[in-house]
N, C-alpha and C. Protein backbone atom coordinates (compact mmCIF):
# COMPACT_ATOMS: atom_id res chain seq x y z
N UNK A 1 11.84 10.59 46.64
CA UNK A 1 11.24 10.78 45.33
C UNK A 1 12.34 10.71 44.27
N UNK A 2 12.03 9.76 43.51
CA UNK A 2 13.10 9.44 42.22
C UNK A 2 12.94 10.85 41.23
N UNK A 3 14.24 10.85 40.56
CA UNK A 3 14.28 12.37 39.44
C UNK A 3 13.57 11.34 38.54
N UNK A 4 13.03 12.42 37.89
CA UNK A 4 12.58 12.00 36.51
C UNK A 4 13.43 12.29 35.25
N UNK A 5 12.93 11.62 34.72
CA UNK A 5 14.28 10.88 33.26
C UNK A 5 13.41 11.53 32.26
N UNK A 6 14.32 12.03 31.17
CA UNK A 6 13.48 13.17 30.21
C UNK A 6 14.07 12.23 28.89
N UNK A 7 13.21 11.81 28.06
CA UNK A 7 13.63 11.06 26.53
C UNK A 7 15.18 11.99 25.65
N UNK A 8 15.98 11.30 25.64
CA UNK A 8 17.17 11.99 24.90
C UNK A 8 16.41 11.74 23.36
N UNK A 9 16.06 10.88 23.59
CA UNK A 9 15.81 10.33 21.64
C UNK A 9 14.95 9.63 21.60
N UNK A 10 13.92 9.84 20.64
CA UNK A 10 12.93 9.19 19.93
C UNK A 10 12.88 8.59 18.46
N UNK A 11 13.22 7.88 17.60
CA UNK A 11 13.40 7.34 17.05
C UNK A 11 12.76 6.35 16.67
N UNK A 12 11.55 6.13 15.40
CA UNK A 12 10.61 5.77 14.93
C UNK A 12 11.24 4.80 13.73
N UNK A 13 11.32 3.86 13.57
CA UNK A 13 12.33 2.59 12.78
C UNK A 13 10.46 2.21 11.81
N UNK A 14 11.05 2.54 10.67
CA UNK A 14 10.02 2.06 9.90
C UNK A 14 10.29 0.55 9.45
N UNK A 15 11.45 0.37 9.30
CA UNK A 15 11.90 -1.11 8.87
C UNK A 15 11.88 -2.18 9.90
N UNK A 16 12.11 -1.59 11.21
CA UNK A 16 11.89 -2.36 12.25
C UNK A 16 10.75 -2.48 12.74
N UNK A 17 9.59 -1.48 12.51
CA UNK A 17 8.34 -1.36 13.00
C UNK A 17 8.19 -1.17 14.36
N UNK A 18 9.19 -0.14 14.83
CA UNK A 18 9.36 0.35 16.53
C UNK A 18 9.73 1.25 16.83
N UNK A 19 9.73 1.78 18.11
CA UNK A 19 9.99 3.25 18.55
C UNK A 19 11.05 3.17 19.42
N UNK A 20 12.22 3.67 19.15
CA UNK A 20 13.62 3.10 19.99
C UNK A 20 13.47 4.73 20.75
N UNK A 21 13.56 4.65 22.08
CA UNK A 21 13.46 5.63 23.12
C UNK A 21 14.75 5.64 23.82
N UNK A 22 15.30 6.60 23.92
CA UNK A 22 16.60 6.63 25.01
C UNK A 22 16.32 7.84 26.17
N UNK A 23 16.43 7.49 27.51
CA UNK A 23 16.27 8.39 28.18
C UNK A 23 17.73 9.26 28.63
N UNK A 24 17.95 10.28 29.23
CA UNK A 24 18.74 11.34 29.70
C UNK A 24 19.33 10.16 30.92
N UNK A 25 19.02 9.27 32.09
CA UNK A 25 19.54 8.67 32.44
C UNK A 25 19.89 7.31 32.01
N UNK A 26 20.14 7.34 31.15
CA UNK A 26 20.68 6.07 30.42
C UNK A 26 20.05 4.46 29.95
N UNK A 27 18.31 4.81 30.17
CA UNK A 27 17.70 3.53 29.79
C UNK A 27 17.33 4.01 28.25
N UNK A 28 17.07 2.39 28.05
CA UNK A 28 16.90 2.68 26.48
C UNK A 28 16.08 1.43 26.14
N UNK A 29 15.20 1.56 25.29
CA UNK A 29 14.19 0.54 24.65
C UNK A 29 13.31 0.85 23.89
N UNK A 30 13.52 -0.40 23.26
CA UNK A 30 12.23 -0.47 22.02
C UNK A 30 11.20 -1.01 21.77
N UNK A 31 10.19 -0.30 21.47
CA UNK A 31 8.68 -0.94 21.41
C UNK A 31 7.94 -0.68 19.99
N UNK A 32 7.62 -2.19 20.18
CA UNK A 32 7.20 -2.21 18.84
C UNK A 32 6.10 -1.31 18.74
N UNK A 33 5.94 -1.13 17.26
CA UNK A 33 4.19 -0.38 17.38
C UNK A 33 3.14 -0.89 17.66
N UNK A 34 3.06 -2.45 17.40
CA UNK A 34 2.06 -3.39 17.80
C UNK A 34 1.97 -3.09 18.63
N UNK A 35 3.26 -3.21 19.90
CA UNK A 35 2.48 -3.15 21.13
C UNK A 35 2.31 -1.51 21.94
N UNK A 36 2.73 -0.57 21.13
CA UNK A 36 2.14 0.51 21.77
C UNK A 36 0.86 0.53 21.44
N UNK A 37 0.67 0.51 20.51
CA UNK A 37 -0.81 0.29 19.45
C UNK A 37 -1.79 -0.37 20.89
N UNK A 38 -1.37 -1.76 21.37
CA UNK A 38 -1.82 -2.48 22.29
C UNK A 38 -2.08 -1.92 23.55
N UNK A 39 -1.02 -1.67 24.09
CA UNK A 39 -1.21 -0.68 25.38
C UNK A 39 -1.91 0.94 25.14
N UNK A 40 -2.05 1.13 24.50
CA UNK A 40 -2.21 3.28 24.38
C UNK A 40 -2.60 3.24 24.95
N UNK A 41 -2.47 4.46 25.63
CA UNK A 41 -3.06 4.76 26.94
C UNK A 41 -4.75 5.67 26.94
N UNK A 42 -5.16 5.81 25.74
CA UNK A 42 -6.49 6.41 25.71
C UNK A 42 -7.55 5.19 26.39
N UNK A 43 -8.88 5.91 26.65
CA UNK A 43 -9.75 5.84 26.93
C UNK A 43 -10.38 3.76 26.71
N UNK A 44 -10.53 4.67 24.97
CA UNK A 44 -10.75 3.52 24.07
C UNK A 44 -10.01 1.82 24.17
N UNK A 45 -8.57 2.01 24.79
CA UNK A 45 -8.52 1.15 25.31
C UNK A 45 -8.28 0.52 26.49
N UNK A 46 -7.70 1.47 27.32
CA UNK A 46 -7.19 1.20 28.97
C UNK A 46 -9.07 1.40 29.58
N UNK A 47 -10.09 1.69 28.72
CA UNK A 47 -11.13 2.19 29.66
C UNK A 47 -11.45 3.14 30.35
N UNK A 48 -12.66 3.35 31.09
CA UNK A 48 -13.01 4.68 31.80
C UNK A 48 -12.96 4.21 33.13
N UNK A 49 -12.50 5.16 34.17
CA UNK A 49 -12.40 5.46 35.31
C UNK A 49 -12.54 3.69 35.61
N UNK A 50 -13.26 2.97 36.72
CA UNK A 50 -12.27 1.95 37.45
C UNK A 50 -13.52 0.45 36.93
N UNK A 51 -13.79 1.03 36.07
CA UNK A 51 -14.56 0.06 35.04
C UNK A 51 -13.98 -1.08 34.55
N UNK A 52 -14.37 -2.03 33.84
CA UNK A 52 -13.11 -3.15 33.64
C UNK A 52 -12.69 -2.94 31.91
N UNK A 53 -11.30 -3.00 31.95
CA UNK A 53 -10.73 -2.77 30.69
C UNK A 53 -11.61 -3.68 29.34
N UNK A 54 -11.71 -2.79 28.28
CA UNK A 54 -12.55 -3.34 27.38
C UNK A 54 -11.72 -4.23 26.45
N UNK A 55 -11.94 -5.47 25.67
CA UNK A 55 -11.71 -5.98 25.16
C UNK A 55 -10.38 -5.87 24.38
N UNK A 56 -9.17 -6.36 24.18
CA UNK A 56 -7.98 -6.11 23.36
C UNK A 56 -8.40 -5.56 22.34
N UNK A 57 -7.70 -4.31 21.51
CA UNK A 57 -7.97 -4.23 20.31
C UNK A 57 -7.17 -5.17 19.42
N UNK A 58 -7.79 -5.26 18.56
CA UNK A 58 -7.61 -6.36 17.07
C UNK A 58 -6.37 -5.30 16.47
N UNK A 59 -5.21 -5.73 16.06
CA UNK A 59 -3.76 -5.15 15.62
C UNK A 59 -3.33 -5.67 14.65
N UNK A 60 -3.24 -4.91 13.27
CA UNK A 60 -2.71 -5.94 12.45
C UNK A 60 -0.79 -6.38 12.91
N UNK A 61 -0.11 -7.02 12.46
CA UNK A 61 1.23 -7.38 12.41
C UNK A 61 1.62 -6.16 11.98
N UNK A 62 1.20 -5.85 10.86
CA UNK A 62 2.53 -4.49 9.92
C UNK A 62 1.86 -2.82 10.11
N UNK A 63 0.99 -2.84 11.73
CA UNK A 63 0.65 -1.60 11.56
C UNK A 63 1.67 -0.85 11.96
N UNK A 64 1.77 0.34 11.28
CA UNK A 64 2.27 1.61 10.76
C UNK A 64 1.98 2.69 11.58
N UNK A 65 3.51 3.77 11.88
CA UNK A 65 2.83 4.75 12.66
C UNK A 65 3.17 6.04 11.50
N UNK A 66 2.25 6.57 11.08
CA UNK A 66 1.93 7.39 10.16
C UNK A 66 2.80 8.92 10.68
N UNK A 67 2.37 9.48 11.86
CA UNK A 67 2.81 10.02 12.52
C UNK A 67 3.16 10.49 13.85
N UNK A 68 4.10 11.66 13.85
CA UNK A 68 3.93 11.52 15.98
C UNK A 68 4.16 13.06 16.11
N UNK A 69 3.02 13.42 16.91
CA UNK A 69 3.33 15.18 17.33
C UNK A 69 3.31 15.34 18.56
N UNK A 70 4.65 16.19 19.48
CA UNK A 70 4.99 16.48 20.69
C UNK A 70 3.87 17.19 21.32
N UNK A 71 3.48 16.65 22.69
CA UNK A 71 2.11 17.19 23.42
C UNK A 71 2.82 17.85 24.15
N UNK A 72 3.22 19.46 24.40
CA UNK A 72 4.16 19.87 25.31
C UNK A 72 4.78 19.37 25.63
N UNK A 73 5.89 19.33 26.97
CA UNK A 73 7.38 18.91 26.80
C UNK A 73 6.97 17.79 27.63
N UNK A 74 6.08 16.90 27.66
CA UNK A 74 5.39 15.79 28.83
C UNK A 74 5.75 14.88 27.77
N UNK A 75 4.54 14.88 26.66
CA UNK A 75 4.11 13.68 25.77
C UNK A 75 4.12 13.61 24.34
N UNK A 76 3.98 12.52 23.57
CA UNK A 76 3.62 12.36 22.27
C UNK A 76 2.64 11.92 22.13
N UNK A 77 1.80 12.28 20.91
CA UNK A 77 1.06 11.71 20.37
C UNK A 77 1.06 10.76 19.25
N UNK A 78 0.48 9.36 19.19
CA UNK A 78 1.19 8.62 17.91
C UNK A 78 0.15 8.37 17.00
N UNK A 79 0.22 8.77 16.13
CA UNK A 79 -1.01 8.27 14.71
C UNK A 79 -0.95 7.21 13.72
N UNK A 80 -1.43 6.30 14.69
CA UNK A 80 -0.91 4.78 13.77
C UNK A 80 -2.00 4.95 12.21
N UNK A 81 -1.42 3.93 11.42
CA UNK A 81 -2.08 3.64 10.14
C UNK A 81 -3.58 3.29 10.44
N UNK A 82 -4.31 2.66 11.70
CA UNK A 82 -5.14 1.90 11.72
C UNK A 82 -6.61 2.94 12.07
N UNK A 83 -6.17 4.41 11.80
CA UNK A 83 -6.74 5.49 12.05
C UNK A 83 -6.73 5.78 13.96
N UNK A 84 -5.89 5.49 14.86
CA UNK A 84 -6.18 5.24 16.36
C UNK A 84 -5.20 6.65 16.32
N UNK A 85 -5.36 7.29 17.05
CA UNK A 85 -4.63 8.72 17.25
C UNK A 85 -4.57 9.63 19.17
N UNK A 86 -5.69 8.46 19.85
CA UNK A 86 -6.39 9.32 21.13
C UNK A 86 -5.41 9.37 22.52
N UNK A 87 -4.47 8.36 22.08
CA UNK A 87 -3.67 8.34 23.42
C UNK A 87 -2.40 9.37 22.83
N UNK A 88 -2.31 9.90 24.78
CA UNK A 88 -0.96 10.49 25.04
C UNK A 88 0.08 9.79 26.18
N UNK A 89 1.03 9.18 24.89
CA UNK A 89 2.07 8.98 25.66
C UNK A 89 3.41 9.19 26.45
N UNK A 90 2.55 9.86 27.93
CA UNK A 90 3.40 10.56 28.43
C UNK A 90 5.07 9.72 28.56
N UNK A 91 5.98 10.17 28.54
CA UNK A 91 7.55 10.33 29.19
C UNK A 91 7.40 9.44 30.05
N UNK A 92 6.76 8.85 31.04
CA UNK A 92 6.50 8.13 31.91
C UNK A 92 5.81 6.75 31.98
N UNK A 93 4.88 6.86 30.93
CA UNK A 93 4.40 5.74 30.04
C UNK A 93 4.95 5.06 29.40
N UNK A 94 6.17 5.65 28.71
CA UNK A 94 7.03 5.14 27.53
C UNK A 94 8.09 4.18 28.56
N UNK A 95 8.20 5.42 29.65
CA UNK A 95 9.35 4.71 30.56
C UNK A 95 8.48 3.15 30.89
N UNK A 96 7.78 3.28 31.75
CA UNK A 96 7.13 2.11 31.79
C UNK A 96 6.80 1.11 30.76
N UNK A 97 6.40 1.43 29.78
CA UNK A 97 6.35 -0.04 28.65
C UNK A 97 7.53 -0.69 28.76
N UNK A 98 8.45 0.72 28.59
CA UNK A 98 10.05 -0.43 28.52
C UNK A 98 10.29 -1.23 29.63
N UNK A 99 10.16 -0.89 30.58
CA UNK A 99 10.46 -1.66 31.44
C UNK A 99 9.50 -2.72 31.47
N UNK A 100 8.64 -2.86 31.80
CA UNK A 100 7.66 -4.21 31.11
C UNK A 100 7.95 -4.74 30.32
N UNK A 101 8.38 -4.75 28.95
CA UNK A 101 8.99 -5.17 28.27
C UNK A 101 10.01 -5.68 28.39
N UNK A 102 10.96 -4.87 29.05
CA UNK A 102 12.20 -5.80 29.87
C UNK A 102 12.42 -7.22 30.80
N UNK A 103 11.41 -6.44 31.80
CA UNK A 103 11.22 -7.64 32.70
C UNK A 103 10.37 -8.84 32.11
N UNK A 104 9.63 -8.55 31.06
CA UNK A 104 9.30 -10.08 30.67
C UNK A 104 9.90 -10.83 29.59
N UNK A 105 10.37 -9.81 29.30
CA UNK A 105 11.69 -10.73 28.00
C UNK A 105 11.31 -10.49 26.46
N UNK A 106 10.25 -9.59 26.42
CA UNK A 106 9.41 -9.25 25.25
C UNK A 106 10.41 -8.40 24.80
């Protein structure tokens, strides 16, 4: 069983329009808001239980994350401009985008 990696830094780039994450073991990446916006992990868009994922949501280019409040020491919550607020993105989630992101060159 791998340790788990705890976020050193979170870092929300309004000019860049991304969330630069550094973990305690030394990965680090950035995701845009588009595409967290894209992936969140709520309901609304990953779907319910083993149903088939519902349609992409529609994203503008310059959406905005308004704000972000710590869900206990697991997750954040992100409150984009586009009123979307329902996903929690656990520590583990985040880890994972990046790495997706990595491996495809995004």
């Amino acid at each position: 069983m791998s340790k788990r990696s705890w976020p050193e830094e979170l870092r929300f780039s309004k000019s860049k329009q991304a969330l630069n994450i550094k973990f305690d073991d030394g990965g680090a990446y950035t995701l845009t808001y588009k595409f967290l916006r894209l992936e969140s992990p709520s309901a609304e868009v990953q779907g319910h239980g083993s149903g088939p994922k519902p349609p992409a949501p529609v994203v503008s280019d310059d959406i905005s994350v308004e704000k972000a409040d710590p869900v206990g020491r697991y997750a954040v919550r992100i409150f984009f401009s586009d009123g979307h607020s329902s996903g929690l993105y656990t520590w583990t989630y985040l880890r994972e985008l990046g790495e997706r992101r990595d491996s495809n060159g995004h």
